[in-house]
C-alpha atoms as a PDB file:
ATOM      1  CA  UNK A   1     129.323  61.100 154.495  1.00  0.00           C
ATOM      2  CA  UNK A   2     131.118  64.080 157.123  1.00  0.00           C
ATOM      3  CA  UNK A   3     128.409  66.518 157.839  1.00  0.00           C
ATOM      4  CA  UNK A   4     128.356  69.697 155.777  1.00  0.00           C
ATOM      5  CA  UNK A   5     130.183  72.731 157.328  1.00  0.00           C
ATOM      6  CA  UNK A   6     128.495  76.114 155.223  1.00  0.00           C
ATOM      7  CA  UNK A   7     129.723  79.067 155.716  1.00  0.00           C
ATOM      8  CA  UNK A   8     127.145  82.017 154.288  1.00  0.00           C
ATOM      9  CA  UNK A   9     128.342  85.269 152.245  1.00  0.00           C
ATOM     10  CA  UNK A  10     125.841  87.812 152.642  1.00  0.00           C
ATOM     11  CA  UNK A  11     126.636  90.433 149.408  1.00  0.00           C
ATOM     12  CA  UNK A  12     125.556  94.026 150.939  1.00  0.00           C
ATOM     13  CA  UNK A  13     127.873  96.611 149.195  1.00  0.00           C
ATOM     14  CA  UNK A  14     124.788  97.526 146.717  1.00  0.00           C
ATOM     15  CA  UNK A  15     124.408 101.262 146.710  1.00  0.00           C
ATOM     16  CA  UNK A  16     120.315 100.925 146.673  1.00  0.00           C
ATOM     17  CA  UNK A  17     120.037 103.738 143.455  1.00  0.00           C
ATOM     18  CA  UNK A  18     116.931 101.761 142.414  1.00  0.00           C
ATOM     19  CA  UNK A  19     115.502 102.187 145.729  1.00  0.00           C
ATOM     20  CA  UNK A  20     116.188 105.441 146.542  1.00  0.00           C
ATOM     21  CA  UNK A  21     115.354 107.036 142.825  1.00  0.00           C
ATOM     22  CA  UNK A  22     111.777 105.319 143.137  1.00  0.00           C
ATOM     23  CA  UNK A  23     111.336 107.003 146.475  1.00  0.00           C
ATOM     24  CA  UNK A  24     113.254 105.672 149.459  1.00  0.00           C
ATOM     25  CA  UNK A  25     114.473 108.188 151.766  1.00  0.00           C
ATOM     26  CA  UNK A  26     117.886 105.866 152.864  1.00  0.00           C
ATOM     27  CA  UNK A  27     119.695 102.632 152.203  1.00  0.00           C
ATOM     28  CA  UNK A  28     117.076  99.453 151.793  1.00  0.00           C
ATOM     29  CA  UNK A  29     119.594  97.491 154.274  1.00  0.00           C
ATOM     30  CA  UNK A  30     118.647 100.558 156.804  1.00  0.00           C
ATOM     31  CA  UNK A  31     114.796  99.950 156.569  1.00  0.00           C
ATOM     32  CA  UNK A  32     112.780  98.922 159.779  1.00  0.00           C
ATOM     33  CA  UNK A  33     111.618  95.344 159.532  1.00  0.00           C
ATOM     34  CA  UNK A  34     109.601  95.195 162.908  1.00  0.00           C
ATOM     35  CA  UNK A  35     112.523  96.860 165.126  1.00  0.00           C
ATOM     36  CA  UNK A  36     115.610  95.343 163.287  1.00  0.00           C
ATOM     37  CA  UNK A  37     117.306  96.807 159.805  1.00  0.00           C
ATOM     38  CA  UNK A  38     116.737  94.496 156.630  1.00  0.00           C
ATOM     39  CA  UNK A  39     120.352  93.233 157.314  1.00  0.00           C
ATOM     40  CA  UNK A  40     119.805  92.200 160.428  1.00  0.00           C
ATOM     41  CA  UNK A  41     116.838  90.206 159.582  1.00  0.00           C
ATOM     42  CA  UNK A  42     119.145  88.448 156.532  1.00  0.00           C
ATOM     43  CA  UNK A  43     121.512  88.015 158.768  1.00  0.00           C
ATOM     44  CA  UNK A  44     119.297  86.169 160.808  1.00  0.00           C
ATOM     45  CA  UNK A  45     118.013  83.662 158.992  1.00  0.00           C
ATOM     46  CA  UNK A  46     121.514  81.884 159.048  1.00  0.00           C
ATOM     47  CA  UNK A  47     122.510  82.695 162.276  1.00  0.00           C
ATOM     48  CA  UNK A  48     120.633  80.311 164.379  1.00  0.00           C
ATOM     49  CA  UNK A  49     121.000  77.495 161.978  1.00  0.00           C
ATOM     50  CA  UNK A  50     123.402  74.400 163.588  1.00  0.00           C
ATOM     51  CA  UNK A  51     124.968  73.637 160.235  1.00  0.00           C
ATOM     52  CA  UNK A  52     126.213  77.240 159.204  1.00  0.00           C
ATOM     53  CA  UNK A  53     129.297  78.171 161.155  1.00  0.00           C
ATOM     54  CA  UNK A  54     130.407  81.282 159.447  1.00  0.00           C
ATOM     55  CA  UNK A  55     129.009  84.428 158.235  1.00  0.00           C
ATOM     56  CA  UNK A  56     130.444  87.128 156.135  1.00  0.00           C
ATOM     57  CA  UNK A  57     128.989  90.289 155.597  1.00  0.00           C
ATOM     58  CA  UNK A  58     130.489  92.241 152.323  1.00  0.00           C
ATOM     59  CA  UNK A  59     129.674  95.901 152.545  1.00  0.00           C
ATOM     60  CA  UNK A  60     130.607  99.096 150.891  1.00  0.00           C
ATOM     61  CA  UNK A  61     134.124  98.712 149.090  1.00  0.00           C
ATOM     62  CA  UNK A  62     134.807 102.383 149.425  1.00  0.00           C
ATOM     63  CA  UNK A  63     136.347 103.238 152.967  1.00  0.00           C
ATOM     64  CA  UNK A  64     134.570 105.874 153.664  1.00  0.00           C
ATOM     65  CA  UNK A  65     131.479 104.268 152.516  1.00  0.00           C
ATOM     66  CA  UNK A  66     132.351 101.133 154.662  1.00  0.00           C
ATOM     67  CA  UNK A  67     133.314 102.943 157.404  1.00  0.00           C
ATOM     68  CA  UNK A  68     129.681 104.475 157.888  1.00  0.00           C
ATOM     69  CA  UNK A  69     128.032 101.088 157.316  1.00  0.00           C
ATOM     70  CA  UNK A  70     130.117  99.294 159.974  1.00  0.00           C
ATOM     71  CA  UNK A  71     128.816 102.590 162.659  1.00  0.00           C
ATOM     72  CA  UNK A  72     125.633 101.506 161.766  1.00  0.00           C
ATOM     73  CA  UNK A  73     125.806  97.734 161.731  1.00  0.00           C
ATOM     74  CA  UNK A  74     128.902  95.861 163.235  1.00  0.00           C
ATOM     75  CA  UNK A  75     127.497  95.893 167.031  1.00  0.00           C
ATOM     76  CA  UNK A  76     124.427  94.426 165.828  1.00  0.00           C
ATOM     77  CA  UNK A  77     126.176  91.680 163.659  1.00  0.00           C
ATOM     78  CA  UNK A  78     128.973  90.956 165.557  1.00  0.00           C
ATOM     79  CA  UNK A  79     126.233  90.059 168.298  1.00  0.00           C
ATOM     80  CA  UNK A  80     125.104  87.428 165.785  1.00  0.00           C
ATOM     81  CA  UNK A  81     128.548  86.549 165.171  1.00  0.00           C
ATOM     82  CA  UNK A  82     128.986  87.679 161.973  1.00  0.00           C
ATOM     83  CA  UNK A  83     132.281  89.401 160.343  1.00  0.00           C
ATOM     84  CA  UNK A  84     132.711  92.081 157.954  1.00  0.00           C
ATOM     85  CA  UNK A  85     134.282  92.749 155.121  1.00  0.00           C
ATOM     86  CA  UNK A  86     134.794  95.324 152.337  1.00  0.00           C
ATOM     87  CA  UNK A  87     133.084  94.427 148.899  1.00  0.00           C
ATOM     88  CA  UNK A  88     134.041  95.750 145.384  1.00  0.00           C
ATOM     89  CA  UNK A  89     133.395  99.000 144.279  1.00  0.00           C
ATOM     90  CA  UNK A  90     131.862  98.469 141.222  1.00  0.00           C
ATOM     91  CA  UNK A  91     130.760  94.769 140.547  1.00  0.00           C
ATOM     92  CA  UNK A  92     128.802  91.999 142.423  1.00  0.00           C
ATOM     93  CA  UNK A  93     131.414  89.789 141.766  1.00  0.00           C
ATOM     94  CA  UNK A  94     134.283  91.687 143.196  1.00  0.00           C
ATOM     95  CA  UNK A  95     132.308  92.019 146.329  1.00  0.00           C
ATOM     96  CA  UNK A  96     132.047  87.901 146.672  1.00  0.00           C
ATOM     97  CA  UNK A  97     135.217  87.383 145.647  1.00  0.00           C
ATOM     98  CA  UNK A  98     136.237  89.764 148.858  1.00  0.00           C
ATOM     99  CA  UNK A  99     134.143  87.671 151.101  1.00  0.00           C
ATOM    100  CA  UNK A 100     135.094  84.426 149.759  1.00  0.00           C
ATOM    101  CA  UNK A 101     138.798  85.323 151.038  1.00  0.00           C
ATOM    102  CA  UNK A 102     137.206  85.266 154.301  1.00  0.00           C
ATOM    103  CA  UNK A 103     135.926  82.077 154.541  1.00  0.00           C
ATOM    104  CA  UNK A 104     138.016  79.821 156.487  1.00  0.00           C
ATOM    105  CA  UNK A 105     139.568  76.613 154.633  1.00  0.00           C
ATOM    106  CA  UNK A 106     137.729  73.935 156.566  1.00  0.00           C
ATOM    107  CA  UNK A 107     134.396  74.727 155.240  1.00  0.00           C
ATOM    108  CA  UNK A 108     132.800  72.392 152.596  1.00  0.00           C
ATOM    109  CA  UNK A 109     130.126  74.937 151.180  1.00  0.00           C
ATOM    110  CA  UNK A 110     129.413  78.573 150.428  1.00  0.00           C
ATOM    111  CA  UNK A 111     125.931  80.035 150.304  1.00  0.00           C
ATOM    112  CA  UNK A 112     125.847  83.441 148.636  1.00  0.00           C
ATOM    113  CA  UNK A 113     122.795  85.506 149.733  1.00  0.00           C
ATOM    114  CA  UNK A 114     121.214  88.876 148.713  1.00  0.00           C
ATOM    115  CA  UNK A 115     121.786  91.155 151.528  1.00  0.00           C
ATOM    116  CA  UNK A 116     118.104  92.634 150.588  1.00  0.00           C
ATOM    117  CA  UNK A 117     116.342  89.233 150.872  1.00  0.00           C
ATOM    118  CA  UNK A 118     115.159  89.373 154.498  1.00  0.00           C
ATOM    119  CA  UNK A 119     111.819  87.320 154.248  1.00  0.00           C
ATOM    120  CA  UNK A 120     113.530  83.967 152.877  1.00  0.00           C
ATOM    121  CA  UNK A 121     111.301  81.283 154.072  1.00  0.00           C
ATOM    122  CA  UNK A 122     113.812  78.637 156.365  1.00  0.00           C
ATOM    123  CA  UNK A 123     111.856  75.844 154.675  1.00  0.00           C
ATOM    124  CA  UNK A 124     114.029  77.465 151.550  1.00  0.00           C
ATOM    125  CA  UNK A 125     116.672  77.036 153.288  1.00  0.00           C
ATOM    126  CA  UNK A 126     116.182  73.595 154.066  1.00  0.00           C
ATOM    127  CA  UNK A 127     115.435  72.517 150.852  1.00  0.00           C
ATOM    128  CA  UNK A 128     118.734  74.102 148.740  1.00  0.00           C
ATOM    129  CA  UNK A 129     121.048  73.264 151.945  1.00  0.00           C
ATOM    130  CA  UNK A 130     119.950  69.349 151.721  1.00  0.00           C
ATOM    131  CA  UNK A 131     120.231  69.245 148.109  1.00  0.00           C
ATOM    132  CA  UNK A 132     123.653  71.101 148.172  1.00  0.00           C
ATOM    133  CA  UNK A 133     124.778  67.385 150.335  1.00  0.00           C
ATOM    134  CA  UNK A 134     124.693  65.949 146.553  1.00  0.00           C
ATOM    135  CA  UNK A 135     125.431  68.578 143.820  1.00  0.00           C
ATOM    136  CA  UNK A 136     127.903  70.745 143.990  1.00  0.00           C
ATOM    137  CA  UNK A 137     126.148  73.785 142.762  1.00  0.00           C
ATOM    138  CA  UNK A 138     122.274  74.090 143.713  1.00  0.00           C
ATOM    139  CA  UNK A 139     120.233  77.602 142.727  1.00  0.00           C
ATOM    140  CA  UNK A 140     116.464  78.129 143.876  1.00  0.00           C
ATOM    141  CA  UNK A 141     114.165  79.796 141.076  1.00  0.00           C
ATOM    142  CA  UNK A 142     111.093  79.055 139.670  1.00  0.00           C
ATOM    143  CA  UNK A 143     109.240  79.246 136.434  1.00  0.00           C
ATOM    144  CA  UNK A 144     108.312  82.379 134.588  1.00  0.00           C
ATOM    145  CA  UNK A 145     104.592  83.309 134.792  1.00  0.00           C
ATOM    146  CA  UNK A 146     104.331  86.538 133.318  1.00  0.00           C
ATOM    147  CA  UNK A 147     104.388  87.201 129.828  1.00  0.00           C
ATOM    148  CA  UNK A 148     108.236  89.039 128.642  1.00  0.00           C
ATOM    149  CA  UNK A 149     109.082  91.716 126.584  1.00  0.00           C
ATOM    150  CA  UNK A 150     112.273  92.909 125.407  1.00  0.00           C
ATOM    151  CA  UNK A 151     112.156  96.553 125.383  1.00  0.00           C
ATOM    152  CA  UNK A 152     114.622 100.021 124.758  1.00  0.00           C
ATOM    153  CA  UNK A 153     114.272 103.358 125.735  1.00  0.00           C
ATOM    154  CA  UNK A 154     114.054 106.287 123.114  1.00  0.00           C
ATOM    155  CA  UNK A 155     114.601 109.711 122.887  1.00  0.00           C
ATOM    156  CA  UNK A 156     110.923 110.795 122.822  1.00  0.00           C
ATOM    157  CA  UNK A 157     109.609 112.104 125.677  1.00  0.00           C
ATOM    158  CA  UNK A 158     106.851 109.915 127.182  1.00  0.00           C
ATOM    159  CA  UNK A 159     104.051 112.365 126.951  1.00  0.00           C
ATOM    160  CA  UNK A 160     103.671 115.532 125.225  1.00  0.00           C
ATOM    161  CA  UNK A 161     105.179 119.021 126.906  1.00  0.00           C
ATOM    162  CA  UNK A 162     103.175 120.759 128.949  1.00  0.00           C
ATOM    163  CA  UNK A 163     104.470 124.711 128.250  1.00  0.00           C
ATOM    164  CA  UNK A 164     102.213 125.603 131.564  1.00  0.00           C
ATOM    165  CA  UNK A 165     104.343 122.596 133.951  1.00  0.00           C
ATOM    166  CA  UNK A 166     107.214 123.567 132.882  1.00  0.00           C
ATOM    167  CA  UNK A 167     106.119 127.151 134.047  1.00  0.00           C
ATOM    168  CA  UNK A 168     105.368 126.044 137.111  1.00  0.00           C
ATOM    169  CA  UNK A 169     108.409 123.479 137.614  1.00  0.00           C
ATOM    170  CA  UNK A 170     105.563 119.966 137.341  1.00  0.00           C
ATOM    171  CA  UNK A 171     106.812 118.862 133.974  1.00  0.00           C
ATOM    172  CA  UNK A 172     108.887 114.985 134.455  1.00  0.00           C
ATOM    173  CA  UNK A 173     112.521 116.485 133.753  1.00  0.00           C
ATOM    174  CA  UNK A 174     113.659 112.895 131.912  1.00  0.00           C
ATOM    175  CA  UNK A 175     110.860 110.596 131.632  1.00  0.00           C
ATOM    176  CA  UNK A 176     111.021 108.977 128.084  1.00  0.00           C
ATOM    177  CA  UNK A 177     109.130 106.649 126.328  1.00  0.00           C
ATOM    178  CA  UNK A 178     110.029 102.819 126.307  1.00  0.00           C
ATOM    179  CA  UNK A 179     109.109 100.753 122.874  1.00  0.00           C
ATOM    180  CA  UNK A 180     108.708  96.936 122.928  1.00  0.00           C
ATOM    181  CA  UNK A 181     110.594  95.817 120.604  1.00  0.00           C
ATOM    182  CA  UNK A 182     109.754  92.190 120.576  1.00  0.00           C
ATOM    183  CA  UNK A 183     107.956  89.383 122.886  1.00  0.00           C
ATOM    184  CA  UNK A 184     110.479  86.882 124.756  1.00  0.00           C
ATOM    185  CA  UNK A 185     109.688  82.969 124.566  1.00  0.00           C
ATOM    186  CA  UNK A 186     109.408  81.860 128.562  1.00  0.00           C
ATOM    187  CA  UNK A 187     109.441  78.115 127.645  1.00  0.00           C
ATOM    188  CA  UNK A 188     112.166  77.030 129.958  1.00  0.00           C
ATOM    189  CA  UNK A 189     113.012  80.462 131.786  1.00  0.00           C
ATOM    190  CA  UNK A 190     113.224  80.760 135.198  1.00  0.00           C
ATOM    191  CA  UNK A 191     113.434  83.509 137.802  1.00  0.00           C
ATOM    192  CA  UNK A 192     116.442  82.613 139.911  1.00  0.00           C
ATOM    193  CA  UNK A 193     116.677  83.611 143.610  1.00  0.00           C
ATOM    194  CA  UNK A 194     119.668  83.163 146.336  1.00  0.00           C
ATOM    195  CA  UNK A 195     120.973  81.818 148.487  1.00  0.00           C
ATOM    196  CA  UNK A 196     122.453  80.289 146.162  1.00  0.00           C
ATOM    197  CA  UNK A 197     125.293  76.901 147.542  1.00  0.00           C
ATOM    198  CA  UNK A 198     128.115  75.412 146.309  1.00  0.00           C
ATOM    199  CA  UNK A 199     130.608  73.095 146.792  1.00  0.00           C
ATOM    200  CA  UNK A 200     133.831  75.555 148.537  1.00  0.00           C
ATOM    201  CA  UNK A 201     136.114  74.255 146.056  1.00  0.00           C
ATOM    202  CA  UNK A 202     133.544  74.565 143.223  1.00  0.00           C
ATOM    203  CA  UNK A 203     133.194  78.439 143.625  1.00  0.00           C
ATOM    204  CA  UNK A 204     136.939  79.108 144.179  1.00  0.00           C
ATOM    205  CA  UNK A 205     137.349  77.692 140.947  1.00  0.00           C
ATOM    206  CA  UNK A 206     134.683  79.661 139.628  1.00  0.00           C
ATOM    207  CA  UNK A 207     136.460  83.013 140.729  1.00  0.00           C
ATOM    208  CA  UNK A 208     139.772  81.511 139.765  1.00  0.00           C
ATOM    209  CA  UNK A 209     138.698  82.172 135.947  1.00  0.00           C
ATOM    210  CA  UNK A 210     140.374  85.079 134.469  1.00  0.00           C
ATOM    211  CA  UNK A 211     136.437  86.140 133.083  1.00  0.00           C
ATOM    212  CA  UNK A 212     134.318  86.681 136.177  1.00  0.00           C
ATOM    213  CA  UNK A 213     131.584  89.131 134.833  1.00  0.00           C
ATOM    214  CA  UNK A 214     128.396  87.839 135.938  1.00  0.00           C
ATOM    215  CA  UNK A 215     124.822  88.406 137.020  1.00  0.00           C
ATOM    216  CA  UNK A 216     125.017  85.905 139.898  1.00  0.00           C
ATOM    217  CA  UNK A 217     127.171  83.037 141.359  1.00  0.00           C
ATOM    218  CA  UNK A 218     126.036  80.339 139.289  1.00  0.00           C
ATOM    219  CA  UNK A 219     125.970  81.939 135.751  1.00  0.00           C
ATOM    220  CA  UNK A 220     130.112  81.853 137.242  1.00  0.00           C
ATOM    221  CA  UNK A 221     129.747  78.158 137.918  1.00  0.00           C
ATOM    222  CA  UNK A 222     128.104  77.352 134.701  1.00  0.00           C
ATOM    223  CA  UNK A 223     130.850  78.832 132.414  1.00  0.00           C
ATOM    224  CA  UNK A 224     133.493  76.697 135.113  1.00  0.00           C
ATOM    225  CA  UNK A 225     131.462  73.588 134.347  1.00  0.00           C
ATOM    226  CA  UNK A 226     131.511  73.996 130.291  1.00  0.00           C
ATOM    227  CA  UNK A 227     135.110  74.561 130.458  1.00  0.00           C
ATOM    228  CA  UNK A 228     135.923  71.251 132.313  1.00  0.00           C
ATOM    229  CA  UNK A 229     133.682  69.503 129.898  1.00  0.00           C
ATOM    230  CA  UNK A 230     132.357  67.125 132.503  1.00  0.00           C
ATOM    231  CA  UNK A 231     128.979  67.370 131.942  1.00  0.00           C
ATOM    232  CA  UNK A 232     128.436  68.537 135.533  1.00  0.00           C
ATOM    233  CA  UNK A 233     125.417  70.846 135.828  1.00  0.00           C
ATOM    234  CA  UNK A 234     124.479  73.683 138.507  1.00  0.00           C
ATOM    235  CA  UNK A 235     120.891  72.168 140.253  1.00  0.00           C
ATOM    236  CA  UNK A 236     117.905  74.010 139.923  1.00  0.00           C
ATOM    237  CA  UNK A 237     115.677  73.745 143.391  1.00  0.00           C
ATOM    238  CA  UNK A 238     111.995  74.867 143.452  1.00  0.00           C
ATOM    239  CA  UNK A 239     112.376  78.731 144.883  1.00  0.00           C
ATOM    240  CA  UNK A 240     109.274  80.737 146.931  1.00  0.00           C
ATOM    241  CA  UNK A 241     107.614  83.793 145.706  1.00  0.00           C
ATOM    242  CA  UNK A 242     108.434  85.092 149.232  1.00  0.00           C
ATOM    243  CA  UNK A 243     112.258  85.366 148.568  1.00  0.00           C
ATOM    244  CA  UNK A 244     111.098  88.713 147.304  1.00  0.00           C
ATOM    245  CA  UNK A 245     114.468  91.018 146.792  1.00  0.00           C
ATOM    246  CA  UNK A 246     113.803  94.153 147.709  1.00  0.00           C
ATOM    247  CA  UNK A 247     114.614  96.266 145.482  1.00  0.00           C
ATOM    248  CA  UNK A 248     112.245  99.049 144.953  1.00  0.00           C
ATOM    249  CA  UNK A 249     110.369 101.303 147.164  1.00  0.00           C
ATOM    250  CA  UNK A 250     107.371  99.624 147.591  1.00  0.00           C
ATOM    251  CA  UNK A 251     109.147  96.449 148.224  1.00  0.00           C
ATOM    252  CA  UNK A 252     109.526  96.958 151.856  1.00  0.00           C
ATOM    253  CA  UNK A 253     105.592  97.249 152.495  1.00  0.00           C
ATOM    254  CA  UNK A 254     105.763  94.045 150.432  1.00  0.00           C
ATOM    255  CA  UNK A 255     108.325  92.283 152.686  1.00  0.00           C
ATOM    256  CA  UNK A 256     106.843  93.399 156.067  1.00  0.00           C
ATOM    257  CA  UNK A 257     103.257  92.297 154.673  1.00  0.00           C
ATOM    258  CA  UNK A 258     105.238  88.819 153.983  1.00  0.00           C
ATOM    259  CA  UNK A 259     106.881  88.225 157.545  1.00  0.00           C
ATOM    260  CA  UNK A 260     103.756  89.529 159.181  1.00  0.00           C
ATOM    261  CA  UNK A 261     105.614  92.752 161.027  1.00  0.00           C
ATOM    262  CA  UNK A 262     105.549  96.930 160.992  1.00  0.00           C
ATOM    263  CA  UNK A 263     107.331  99.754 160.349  1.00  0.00           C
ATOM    264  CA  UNK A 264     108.641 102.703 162.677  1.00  0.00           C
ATOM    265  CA  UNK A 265     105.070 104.274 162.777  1.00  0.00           C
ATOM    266  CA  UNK A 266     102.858 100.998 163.103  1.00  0.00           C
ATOM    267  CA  UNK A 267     104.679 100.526 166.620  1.00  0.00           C
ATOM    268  CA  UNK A 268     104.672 102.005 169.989  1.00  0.00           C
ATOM    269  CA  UNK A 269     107.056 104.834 169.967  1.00  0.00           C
ATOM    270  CA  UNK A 270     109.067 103.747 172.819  1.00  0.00           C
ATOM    271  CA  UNK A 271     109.878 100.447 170.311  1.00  0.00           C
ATOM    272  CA  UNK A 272     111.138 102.132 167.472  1.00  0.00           C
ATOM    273  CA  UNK A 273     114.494 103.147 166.766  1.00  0.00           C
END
């Protein structure tokens, strides 16, 4: 069997609302990770690795938007030889399918990573790359723990008016209550992660269909597979709590706690940047 030749698509075009509307001051991608930008460190983890010969980065798809996030990071990447692209405007999926225009023709896999999962443990890696030598579609994820609940959001404020806050400008402007409506079954669910690999050909196909809304790569690759009616199945791998995404604000003490480095202020100030 010829040796595997993956090419990675890192998907960074997110605008990082979540983040920023639970606190952060900038972009998640921006954060310090011990001296290098969340990217960078994503980047990273493929860059040194003998079997991955191309790396895409999909950013922004608005050009002004783009245009700011390749100031910031195309020295840095292009150092680690990566190239960059504009992703969609509005969808994940438009943003892959940018990338995946990128890849050159003689690669045999594509691994589609979260741009905002920097602490990926290599032994992750390892495991989904090897298994992606004999399924065409492999997905890490593991088993849900924690007890689900399918829930809505009303029109009733959370907590009673305060006539005195709102005086003084303390009353929460649009925090509303949430209602569970029922409790979710998590026999068989499981929390998927990225990178996620497939077979080049596989995922072309899968962004060939003329219905590409999705959640992730392989829900894309599932709905490929039932169509050809082959019985082929995308490969579930054993994930790692540490593939945290980061996603809110506290995420990044999280994911600094995980890889064992600092922030800005928990270095020497000649070090930071």
């Amino acid at each position: 069997m010829p040796e595997p030749r993956f090419a990675v698509i890192i998907a960074a075009a997110g605008a990082s609302r979540r983040y920023t509307e639970s606190g952060g001051l900038r972009s998640k991608l921006d954060e310090d990770l011990g001296g290098k930008p969340v990217l960078q460190r994503s980047v990273e983890l493929f860059s040194k690795r003998d079997d991955v010969f191309s790396i895409i980065v999909a950013g922004p798809g608005d050009d002004a938007d783009f245009a700011d996030f390749k100031t910031r990071h195309a020295d840095r990447l292009g150092l680690l030889g990566a190239t960059l692209v504009k992703g969609g405007k509005t969808y994940r999926w438009e943003t892959v399918q940018n990338a995946l225009a990128a890849v050159p023709d003689d690669a045999t896999h594509v691994a589609v990573h979260d741009a905002a999962r920097p602490a990926t443990p290599p032994e992750l890696i390892d495991r989904i790359f090897e298994l992606a030598r004999h399924h065409p579609a492999v997905v890490p994820g593991f088993e849900v723990g924690d007890t689900l609940k399918r829930a809505t959001r009303s029109d009733a404020p959370a907590r009673p008016s305060d006539p005195l806050a709102a005086i003084l400008g303390s009353a929460p402007s649009d925090e509303k209550t949430i209602v569970i409506d029922a409790t979710v079954d998590r026999a068989g669910l499981y929390a998927v992660q990225t990178p996620q690999v497939f077979e080049c050909g596989v995922l072309r196909a899968a962004y060939a269909q003329s219905d590409r809304t999705s959640t992730d790569d392989a829900s894309l690759v599932e709905r490929l597979f039932a169509a050809e009616g082959k019985g082929r199945k995308v490969v579930l791998a054993a994930g790692d709590a540490r593939n945290i995404k980061i996603t809110r604000a506290g995420d990044i003490a999280l994911a600094r706690a995980i890889m064992g480095v600092g922030g800005p202020a928990e270095r020497p100030a000649h070090k930071r940047f």
